[in-house]
Protein backbone atom coordinates (compact mmCIF):
# COMPACT_ATOMS: atom_id res chain seq x y z
CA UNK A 1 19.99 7.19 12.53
CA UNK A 2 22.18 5.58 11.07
CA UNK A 3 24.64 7.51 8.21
CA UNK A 4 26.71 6.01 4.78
CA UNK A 5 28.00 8.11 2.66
CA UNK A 6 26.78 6.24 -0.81
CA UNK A 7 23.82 6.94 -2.37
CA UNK A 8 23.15 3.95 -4.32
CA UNK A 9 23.25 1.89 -0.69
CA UNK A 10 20.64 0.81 0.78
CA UNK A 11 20.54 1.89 4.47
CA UNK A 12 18.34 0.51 7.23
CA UNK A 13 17.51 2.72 10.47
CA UNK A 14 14.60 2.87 13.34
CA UNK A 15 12.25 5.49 14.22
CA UNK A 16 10.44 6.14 17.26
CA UNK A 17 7.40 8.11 15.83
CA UNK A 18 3.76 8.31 17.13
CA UNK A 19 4.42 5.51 19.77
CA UNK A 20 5.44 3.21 17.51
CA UNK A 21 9.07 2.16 16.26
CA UNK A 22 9.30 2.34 12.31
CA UNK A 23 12.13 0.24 10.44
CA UNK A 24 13.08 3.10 7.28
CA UNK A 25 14.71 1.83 4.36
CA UNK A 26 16.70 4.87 2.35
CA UNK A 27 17.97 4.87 -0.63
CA UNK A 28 19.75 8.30 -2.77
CA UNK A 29 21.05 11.25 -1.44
CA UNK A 30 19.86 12.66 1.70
CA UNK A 31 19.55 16.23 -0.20
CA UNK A 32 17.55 15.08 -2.70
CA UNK A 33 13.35 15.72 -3.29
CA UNK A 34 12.25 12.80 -0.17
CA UNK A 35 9.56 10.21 -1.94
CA UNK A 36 7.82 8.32 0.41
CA UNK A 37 7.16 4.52 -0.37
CA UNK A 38 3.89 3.32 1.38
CA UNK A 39 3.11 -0.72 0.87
CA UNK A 40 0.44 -2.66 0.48
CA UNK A 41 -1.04 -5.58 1.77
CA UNK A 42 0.50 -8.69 2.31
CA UNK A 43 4.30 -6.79 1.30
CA UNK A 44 7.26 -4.94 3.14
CA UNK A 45 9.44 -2.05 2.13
CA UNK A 46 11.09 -4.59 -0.12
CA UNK A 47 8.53 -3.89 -2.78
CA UNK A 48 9.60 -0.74 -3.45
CA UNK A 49 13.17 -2.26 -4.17
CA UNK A 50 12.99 -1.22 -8.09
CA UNK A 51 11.16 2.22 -7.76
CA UNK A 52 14.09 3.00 -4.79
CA UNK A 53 17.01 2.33 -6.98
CA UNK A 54 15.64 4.32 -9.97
CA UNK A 55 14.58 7.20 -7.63
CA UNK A 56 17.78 7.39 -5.94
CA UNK A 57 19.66 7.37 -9.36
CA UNK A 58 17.34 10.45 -10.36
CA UNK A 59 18.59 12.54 -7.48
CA UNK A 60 15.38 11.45 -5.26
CA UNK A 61 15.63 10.32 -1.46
CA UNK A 62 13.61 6.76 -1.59
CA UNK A 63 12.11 6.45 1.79
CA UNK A 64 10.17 2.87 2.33
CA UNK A 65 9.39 2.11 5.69
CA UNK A 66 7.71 -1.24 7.23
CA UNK A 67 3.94 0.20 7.94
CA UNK A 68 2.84 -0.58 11.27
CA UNK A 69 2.10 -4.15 11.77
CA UNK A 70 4.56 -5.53 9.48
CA UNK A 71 8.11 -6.67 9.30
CA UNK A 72 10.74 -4.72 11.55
CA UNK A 73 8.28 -2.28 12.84
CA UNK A 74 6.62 -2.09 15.88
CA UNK A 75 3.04 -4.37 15.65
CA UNK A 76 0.70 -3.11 17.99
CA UNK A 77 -1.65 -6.18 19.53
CA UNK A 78 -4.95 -3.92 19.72
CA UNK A 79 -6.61 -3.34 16.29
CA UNK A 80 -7.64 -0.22 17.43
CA UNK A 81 -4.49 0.72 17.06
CA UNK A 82 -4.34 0.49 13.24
CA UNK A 83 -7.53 2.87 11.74
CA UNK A 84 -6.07 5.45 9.57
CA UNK A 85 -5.39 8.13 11.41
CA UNK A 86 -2.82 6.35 13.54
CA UNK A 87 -1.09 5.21 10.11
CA UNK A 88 -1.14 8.90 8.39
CA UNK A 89 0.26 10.32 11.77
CA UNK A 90 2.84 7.67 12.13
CA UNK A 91 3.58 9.18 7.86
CA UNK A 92 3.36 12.65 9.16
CA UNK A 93 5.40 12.04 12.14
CA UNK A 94 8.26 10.35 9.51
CA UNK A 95 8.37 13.40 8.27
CA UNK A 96 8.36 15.35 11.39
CA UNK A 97 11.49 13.32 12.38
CA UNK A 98 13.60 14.16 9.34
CA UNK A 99 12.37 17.52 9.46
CA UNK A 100 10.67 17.28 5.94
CA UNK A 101 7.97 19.75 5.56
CA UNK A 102 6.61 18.58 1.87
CA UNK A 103 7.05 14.95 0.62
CA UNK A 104 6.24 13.27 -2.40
CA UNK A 105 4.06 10.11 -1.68
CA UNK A 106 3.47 6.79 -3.78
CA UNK A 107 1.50 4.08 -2.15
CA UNK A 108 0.01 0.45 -3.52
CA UNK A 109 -2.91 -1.17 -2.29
CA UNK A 110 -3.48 -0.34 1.49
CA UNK A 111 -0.43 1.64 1.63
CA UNK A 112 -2.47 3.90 -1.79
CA UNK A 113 -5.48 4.35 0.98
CA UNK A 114 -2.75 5.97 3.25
CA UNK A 115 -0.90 7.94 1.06
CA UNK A 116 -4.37 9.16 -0.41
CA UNK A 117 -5.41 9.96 2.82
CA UNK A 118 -2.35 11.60 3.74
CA UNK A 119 -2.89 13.92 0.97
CA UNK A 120 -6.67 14.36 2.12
CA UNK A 121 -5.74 15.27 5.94
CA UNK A 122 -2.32 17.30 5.09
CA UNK A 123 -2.14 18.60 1.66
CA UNK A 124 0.25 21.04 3.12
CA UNK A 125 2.80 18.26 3.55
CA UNK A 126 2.12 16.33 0.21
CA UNK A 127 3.56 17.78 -2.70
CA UNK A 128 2.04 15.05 -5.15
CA UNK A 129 0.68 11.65 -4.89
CA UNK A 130 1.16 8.51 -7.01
CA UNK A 131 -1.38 5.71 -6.35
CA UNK A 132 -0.96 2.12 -7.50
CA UNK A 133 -4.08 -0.28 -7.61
CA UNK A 134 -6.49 1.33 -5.81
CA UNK A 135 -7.68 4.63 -6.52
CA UNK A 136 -9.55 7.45 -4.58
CA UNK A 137 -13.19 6.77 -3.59
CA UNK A 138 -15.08 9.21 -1.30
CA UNK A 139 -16.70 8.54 1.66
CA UNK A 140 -19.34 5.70 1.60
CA UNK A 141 -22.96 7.00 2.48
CA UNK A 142 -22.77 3.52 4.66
CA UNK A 143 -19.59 1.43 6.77
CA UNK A 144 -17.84 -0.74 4.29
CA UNK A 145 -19.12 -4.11 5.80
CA UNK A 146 -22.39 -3.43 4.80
CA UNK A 147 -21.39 -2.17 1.37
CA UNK A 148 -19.24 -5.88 1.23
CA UNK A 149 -22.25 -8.01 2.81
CA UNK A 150 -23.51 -8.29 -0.74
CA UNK A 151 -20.55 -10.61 -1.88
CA UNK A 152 -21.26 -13.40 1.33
CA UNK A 153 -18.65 -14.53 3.56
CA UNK A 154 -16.66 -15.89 1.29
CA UNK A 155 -15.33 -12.32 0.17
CA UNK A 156 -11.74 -12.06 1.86
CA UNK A 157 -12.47 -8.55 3.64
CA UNK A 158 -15.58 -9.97 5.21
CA UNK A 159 -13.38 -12.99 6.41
CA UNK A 160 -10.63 -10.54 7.73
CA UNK A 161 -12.85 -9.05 10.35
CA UNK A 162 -13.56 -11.81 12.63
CA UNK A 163 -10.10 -11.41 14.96
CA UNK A 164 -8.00 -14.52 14.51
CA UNK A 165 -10.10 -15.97 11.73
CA UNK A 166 -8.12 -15.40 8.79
CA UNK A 167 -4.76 -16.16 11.66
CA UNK A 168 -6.05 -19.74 11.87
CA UNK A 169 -6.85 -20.60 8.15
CA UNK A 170 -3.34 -19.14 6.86
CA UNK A 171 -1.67 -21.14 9.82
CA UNK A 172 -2.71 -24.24 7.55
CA UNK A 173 0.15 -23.58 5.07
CA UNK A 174 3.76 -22.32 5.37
CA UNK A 175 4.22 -18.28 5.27
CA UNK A 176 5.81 -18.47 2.06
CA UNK A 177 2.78 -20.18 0.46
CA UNK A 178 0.60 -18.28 1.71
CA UNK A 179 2.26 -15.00 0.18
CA UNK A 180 2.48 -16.78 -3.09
CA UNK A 181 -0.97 -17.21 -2.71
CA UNK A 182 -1.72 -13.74 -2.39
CA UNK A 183 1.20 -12.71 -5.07
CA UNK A 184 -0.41 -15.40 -8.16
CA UNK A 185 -3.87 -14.03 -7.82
CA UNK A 186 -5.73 -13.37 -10.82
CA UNK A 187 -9.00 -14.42 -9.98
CA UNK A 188 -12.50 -11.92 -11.02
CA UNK A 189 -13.59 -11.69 -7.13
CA UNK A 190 -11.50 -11.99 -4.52
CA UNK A 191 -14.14 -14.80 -2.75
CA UNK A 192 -14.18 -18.21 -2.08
CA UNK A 193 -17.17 -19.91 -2.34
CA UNK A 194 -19.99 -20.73 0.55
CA UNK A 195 -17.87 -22.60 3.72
CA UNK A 196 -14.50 -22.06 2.08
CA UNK A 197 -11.81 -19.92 3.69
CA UNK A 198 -10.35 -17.63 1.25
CA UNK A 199 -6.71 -18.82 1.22
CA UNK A 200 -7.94 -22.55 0.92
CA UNK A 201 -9.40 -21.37 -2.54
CA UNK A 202 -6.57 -18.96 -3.41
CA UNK A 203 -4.13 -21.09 -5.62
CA UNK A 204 -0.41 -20.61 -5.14
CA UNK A 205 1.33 -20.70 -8.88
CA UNK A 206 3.51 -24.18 -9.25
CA UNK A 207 6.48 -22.28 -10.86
CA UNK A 208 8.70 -19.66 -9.37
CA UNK A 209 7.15 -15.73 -10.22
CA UNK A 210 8.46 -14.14 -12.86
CA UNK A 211 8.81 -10.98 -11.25
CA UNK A 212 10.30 -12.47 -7.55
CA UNK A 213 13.12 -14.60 -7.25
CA UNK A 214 12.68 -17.30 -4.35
CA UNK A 215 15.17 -15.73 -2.91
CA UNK A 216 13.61 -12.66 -2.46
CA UNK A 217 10.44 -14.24 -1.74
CA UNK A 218 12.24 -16.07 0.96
CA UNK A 219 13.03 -12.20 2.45
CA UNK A 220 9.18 -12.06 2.61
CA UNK A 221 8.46 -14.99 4.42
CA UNK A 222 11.26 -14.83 7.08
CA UNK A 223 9.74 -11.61 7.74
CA UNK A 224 5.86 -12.48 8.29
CA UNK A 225 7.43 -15.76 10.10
CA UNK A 226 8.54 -13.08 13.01
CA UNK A 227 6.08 -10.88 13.05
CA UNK A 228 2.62 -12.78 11.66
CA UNK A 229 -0.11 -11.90 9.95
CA UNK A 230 -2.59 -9.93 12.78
CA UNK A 231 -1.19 -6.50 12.52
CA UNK A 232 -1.59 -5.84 8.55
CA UNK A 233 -5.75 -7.61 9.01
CA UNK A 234 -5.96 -5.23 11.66
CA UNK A 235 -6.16 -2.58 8.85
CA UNK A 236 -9.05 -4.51 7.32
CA UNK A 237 -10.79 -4.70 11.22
CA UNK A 238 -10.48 -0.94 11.26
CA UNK A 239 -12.51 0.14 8.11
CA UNK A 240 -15.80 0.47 9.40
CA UNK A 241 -14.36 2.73 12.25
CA UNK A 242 -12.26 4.35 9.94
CA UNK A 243 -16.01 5.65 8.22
CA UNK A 244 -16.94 6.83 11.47
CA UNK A 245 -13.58 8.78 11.98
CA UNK A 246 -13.34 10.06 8.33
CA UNK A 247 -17.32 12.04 8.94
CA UNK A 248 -15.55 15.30 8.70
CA UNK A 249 -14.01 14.88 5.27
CA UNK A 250 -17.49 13.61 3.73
CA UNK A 251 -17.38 15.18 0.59
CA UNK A 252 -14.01 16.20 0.47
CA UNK A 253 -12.00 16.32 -2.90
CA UNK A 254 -8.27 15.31 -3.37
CA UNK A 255 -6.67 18.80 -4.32
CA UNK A 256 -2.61 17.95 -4.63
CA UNK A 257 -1.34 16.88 -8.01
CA UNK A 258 -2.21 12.84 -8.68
CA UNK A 259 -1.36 9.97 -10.95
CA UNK A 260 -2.52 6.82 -10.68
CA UNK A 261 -1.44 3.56 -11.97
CA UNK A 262 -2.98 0.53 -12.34
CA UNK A 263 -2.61 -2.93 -13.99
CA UNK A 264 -5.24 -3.61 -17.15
CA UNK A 265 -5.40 -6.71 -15.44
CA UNK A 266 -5.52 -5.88 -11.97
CA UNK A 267 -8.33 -7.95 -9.78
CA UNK A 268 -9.15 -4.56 -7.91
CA UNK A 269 -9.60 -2.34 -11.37
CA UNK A 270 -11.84 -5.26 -12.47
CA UNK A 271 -14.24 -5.32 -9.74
CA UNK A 272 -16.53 -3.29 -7.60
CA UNK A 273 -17.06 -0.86 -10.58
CA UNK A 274 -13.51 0.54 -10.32
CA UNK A 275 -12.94 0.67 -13.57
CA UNK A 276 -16.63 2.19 -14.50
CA UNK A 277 -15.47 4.73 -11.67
CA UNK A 278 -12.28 5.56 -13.46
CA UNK A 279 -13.54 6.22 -16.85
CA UNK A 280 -16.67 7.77 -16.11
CA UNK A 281 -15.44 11.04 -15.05
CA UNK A 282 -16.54 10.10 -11.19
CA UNK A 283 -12.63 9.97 -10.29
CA UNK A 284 -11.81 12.90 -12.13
CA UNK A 285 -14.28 14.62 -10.13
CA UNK A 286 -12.98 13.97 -6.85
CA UNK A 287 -9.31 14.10 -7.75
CA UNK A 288 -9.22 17.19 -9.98
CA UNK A 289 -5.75 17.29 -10.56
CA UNK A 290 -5.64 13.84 -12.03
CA UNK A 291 -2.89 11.97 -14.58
CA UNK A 292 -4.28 8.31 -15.10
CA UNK A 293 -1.75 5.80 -16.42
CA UNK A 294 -3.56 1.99 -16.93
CA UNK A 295 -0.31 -0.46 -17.97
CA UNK A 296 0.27 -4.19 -18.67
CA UNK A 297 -0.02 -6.35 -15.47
CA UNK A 298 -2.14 -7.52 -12.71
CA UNK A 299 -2.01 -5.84 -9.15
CA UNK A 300 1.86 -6.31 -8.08
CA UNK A 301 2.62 -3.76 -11.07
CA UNK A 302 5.22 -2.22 -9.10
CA UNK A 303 7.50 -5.59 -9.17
CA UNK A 304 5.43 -7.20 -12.29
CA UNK A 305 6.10 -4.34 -14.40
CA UNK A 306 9.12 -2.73 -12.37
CA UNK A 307 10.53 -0.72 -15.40
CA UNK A 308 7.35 0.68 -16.80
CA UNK A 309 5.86 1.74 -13.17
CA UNK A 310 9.78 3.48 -12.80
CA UNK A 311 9.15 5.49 -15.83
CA UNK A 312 5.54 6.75 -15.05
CA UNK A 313 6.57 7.84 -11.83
CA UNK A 314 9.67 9.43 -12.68
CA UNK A 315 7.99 11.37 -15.75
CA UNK A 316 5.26 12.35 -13.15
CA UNK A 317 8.05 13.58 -10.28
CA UNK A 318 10.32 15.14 -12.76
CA UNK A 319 7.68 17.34 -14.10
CA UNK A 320 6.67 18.45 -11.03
CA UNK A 321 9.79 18.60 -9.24
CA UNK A 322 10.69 21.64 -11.97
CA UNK A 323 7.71 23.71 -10.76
């Protein structure tokens, strides 16, 4: 592993963990409370650039790796090989490797599914968790294609699962417009109409984001360039299997302390009765333990709204980090 000396640096090392090589980014002292930074869905570690710095500056050790299938880590070719258990043990063996025995965890999107389901399957190695985007739901009575079958096959999960599909439509464009198409969304439903592929509907904004530089959007692309888009669909291919894996857990309640943060104008909190979820009482329920924190912005919020996602998480680690 590689070692500097200054905190405020960000370094870059490899781990061999769970038959897979992770690329880590670190950032703040190696003494410090370890947070670990889970991604989402189509990002890197490189989201998490904001939260690292101010972490690191509070004394925290900012730990972002590349999740399986994406950027400099190890991208398996069977999509077996991405339900989530492999991703939580590839999390818990992270922590194994740096001989961590209790973590903080903050995830977004599908890296929010792994850090809640980190906290699900070991709750003796996850001191709190910090979910951005996409919030706790229990177990389905039924696989989560037929629970999406009602929106057609436009809806862009359904049009994930066929292998190569969703490969072929996004080879139409250049990998940088097709993250910006992703990155502008802020449509109701993410679904195209009847015969349309979802990223020939999805609309890339004509001016630069006001929350990425080009530059850094460039960082992206050169990124998905080498190591494509099949490995972070694979996580989509793997949720009806990941039903049938999660049986034992039916039921099962979120006990570790929780915040979660979402964007009032988030396509996610909009749909699929998220937020009638949220404010009923019905996540409350299955995350006892729960802080809920709903800020200006759309689903990004963790580069959108950099500053104000910094300051609910630090209030949220701070707090607990005195106990």
């Amino acid at each position: 592993m590689e070692s500097i000396d200054a905190a405020s640096e960000v370094r870059h090392w490899t781990a061999e963990v769970n038959g897979v090589s992770l690329h880590v980014a670190e950032q703040g002292a190696a003494a410090g409370p370890a947070v670990l930074l889970l991604h989402g869905f189509p990002e890197l570690w490189l989201s998490w650039r904001h939260q690292m710095a101010a972490l690191a500056a509070r004394g925290f050790r900012a730990l972002a790796p590349d999740l399986r299938g994406y950027g400099d880590s190890s991208a398996p070719a069977d999509p077996a090989a991405y339900t989530i258990l492999h991703v939580v043990g590839d999390a818990v063996a992270l922590l194994d490797h740096l001989s961590v025995p209790k973590v903080f965890v903050v995830g977004h999107d599908v890296g929010a599914q792994v850090a809640w389901h980190l906290s699900l399957l070991r709750p003796d190695r996850v001191r709190a968790v910090v979910a951005l985007g996409v919030p706790y739901f229990p177990r389905a009575p039924s696989p989560a294609t037929e629970l999406f079958a009602a929106y057609g096959d436009g809806f862009y999960i359904t049009q994930f699962q066929e292998p190569g599909r969703a490969e072929k439509a996004f080879a139409r464009y250049d990998v940088a417009t097709v993250l910006k198409k992703f990155y502008s969304l802020e449509l109701d439903l993410l679904a195209a109409p009847p015969g349309v592929e979802v990223i020939d509907f999805f609309e890339a904004s004509p001016s630069p984001l006001p929350w990425m530089t080009d530059e850094e959007l460039g960082q992206y692309a050169d990124k998905f360039r080498k190591s494509g888009f099949t490995g972070p669909l694979n996580y989509y291919r793997m949720l009806d299997t990941n039903w049938h894996l999660t049986a034992p857990w039916h039921g099962a309640r979120i006990t570790v302390p929780a915040k979660f943060i979402a964007g009032e104008k988030d396509t996610g909190v909009e749909s699929f009765g998220t937020k009638r979820y949220i404010e009923s009482g019905g996540f409350k329920a299955n995350v006892p333990d729960l802080e809920v924190a709903i800020i200006e912005g759309h689903h990004y919020l963790q580069q959108e709204q950099a500053e104000k996602v910094n300051t609910e998480i630090l209030s949220f680690l701070d707090r607990l980090s005195e106990n």
